[in-house]
C-alpha atoms as a PDB file:
ATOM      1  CA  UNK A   1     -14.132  -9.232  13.844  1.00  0.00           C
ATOM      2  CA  UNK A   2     -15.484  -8.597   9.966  1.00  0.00           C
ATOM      3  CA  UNK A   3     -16.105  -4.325  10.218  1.00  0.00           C
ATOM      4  CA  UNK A   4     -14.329  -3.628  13.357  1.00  0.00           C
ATOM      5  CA  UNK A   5     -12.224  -0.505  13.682  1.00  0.00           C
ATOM      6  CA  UNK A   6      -8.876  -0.437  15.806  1.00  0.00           C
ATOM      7  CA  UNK A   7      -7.147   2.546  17.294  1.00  0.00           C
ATOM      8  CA  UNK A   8      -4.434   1.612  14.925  1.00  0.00           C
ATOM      9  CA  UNK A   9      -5.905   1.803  11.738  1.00  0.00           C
ATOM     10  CA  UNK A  10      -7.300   5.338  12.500  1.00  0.00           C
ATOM     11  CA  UNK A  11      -4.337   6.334  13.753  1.00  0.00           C
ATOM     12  CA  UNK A  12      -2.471   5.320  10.054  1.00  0.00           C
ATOM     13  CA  UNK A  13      -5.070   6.659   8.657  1.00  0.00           C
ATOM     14  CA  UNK A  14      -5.229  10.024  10.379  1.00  0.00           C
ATOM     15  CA  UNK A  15      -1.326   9.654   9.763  1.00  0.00           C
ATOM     16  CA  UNK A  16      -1.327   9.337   6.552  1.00  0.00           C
ATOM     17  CA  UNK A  17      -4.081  12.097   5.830  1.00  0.00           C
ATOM     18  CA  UNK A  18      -1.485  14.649   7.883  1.00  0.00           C
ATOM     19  CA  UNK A  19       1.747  13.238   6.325  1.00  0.00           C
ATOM     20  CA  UNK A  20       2.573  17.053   5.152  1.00  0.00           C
ATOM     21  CA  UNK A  21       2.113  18.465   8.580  1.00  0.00           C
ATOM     22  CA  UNK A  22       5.493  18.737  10.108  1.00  0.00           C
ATOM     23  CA  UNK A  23       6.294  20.141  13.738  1.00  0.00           C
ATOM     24  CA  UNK A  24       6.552  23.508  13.467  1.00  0.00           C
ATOM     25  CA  UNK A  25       4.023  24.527  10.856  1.00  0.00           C
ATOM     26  CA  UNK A  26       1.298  26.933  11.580  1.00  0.00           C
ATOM     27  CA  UNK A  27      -1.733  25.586  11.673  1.00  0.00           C
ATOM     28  CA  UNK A  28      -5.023  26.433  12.293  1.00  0.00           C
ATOM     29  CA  UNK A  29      -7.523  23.772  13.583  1.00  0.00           C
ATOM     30  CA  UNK A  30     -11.464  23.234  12.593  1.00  0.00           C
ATOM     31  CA  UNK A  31     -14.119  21.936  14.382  1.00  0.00           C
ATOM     32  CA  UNK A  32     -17.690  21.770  12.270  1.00  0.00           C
ATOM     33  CA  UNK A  33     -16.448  24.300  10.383  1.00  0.00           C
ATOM     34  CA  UNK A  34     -15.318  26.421  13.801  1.00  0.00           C
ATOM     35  CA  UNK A  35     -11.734  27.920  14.419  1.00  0.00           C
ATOM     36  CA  UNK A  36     -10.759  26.395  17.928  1.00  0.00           C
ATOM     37  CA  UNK A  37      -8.413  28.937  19.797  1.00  0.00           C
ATOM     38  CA  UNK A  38      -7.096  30.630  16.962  1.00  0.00           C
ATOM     39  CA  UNK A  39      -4.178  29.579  15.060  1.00  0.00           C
ATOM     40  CA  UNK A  40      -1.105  27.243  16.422  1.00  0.00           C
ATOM     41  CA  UNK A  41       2.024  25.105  15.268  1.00  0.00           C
ATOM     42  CA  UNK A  42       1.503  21.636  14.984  1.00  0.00           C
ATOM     43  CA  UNK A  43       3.449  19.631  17.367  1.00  0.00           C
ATOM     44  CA  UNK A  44       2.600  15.501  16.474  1.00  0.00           C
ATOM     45  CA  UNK A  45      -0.186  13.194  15.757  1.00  0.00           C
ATOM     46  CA  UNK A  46      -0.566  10.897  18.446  1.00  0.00           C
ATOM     47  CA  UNK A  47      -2.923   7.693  19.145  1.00  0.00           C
ATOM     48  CA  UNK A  48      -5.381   9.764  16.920  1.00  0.00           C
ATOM     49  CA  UNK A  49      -5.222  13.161  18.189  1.00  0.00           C
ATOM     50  CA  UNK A  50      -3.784  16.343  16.942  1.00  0.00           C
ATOM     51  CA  UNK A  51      -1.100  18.150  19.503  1.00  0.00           C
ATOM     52  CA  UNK A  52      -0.535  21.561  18.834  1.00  0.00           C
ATOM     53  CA  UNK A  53       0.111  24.665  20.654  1.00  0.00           C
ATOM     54  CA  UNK A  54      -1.803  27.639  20.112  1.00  0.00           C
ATOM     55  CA  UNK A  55      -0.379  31.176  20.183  1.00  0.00           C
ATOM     56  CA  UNK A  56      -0.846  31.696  23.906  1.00  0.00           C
ATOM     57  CA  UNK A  57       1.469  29.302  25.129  1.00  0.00           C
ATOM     58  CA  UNK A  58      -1.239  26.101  25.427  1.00  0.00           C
ATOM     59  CA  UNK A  59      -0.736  22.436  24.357  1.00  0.00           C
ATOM     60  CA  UNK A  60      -3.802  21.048  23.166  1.00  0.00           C
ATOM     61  CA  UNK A  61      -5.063  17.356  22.381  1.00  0.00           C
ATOM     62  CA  UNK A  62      -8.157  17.725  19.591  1.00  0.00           C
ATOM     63  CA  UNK A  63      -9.614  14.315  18.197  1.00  0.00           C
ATOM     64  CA  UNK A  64      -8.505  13.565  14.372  1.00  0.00           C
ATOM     65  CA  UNK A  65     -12.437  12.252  13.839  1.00  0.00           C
ATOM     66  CA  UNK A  66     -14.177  15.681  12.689  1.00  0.00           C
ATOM     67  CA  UNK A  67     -11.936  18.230  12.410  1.00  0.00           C
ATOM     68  CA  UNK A  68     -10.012  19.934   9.743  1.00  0.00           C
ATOM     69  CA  UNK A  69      -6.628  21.808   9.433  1.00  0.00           C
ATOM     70  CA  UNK A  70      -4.988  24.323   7.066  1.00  0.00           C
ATOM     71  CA  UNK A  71      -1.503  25.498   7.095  1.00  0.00           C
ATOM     72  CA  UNK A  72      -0.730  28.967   7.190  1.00  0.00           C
ATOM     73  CA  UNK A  73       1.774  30.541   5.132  1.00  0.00           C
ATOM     74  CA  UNK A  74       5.178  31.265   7.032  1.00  0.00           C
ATOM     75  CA  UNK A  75       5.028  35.143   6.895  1.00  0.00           C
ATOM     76  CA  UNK A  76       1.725  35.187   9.255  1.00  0.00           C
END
Protein backbone atom coordinates (compact mmCIF):
# COMPACT_ATOMS: atom_id res chain seq x y z
CA UNK A 1 0.00 0.00 0.00
CA UNK A 2 1.68 3.46 -1.57
CA UNK A 3 2.37 5.56 2.16
CA UNK A 4 1.86 2.79 4.52
CA UNK A 5 4.09 2.46 7.55
CA UNK A 6 5.16 -1.07 9.01
CA UNK A 7 6.34 -1.88 12.48
CA UNK A 8 9.50 -2.78 10.72
CA UNK A 9 10.52 0.18 9.12
CA UNK A 10 10.11 2.20 12.40
CA UNK A 11 11.73 -0.17 14.16
CA UNK A 12 15.10 0.26 11.58
CA UNK A 13 14.53 3.44 11.77
CA UNK A 14 14.34 3.98 15.51
CA UNK A 15 17.41 1.46 15.24
CA UNK A 16 19.34 3.20 13.33
CA UNK A 17 18.67 6.70 15.06
CA UNK A 18 19.99 4.78 18.53
CA UNK A 19 22.85 2.84 16.83
CA UNK A 20 25.33 4.56 19.57
CA UNK A 21 23.26 3.49 22.48
CA UNK A 22 24.79 0.37 23.81
CA UNK A 23 23.48 -1.70 26.94
CA UNK A 24 24.85 -0.30 29.70
CA UNK A 25 25.01 3.40 29.00
CA UNK A 26 23.33 5.90 31.18
CA UNK A 27 20.71 7.38 29.79
CA UNK A 28 18.22 9.67 30.53
CA UNK A 29 14.82 9.53 28.68
CA UNK A 30 12.48 12.61 27.35
CA UNK A 31 9.06 12.87 26.91
CA UNK A 32 7.80 16.51 25.35
CA UNK A 33 10.65 17.81 26.67
CA UNK A 34 9.93 15.94 30.33
CA UNK A 35 12.54 13.72 32.26
CA UNK A 36 10.56 10.36 32.84
CA UNK A 37 11.81 8.72 36.19
CA UNK A 38 15.06 10.17 36.31
CA UNK A 39 18.02 8.80 34.71
CA UNK A 40 18.65 4.88 33.69
CA UNK A 41 20.96 2.48 31.57
CA UNK A 42 19.73 1.53 28.41
CA UNK A 43 19.00 -2.05 28.10
CA UNK A 44 17.72 -2.69 24.03
CA UNK A 45 15.49 -1.31 21.43
CA UNK A 46 12.82 -3.59 20.81
CA UNK A 47 9.73 -3.71 18.21
CA UNK A 48 10.02 0.17 18.62
CA UNK A 49 10.35 0.76 22.18
CA UNK A 50 13.12 1.83 24.40
CA UNK A 51 13.96 -0.76 27.50
CA UNK A 52 15.81 0.68 30.12
CA UNK A 53 16.06 0.49 33.77
CA UNK A 54 15.93 3.39 35.85
CA UNK A 55 17.97 3.86 39.04
CA UNK A 56 15.43 2.24 41.35
CA UNK A 57 15.59 -1.09 40.14
CA UNK A 58 12.51 -0.74 37.31
CA UNK A 59 12.44 -2.02 33.68
CA UNK A 60 10.59 0.22 31.60
CA UNK A 61 9.07 -0.01 27.92
CA UNK A 62 8.74 3.92 26.53
CA UNK A 63 7.56 4.30 22.76
CA UNK A 64 10.55 5.43 20.27
CA UNK A 65 7.69 7.92 18.51
CA UNK A 66 8.21 11.25 20.69
CA UNK A 67 10.75 10.93 22.94
CA UNK A 68 14.32 11.86 23.21
CA UNK A 69 17.50 10.48 24.96
CA UNK A 70 20.92 11.79 26.05
CA UNK A 71 23.74 9.84 27.40
CA UNK A 72 25.28 10.72 30.48
CA UNK A 73 28.84 10.84 31.01
CA UNK A 74 30.29 7.68 32.91
CA UNK A 75 31.43 9.50 36.14
CA UNK A 76 27.60 10.45 37.08
Amino acid sequence: MPGHRTGERRTSTSRARLDNFRRGDRIQVFSAGRQLDGNGTFIRVEDGFLVWEDNSGNRNTTSLEGISIRRLSSRY
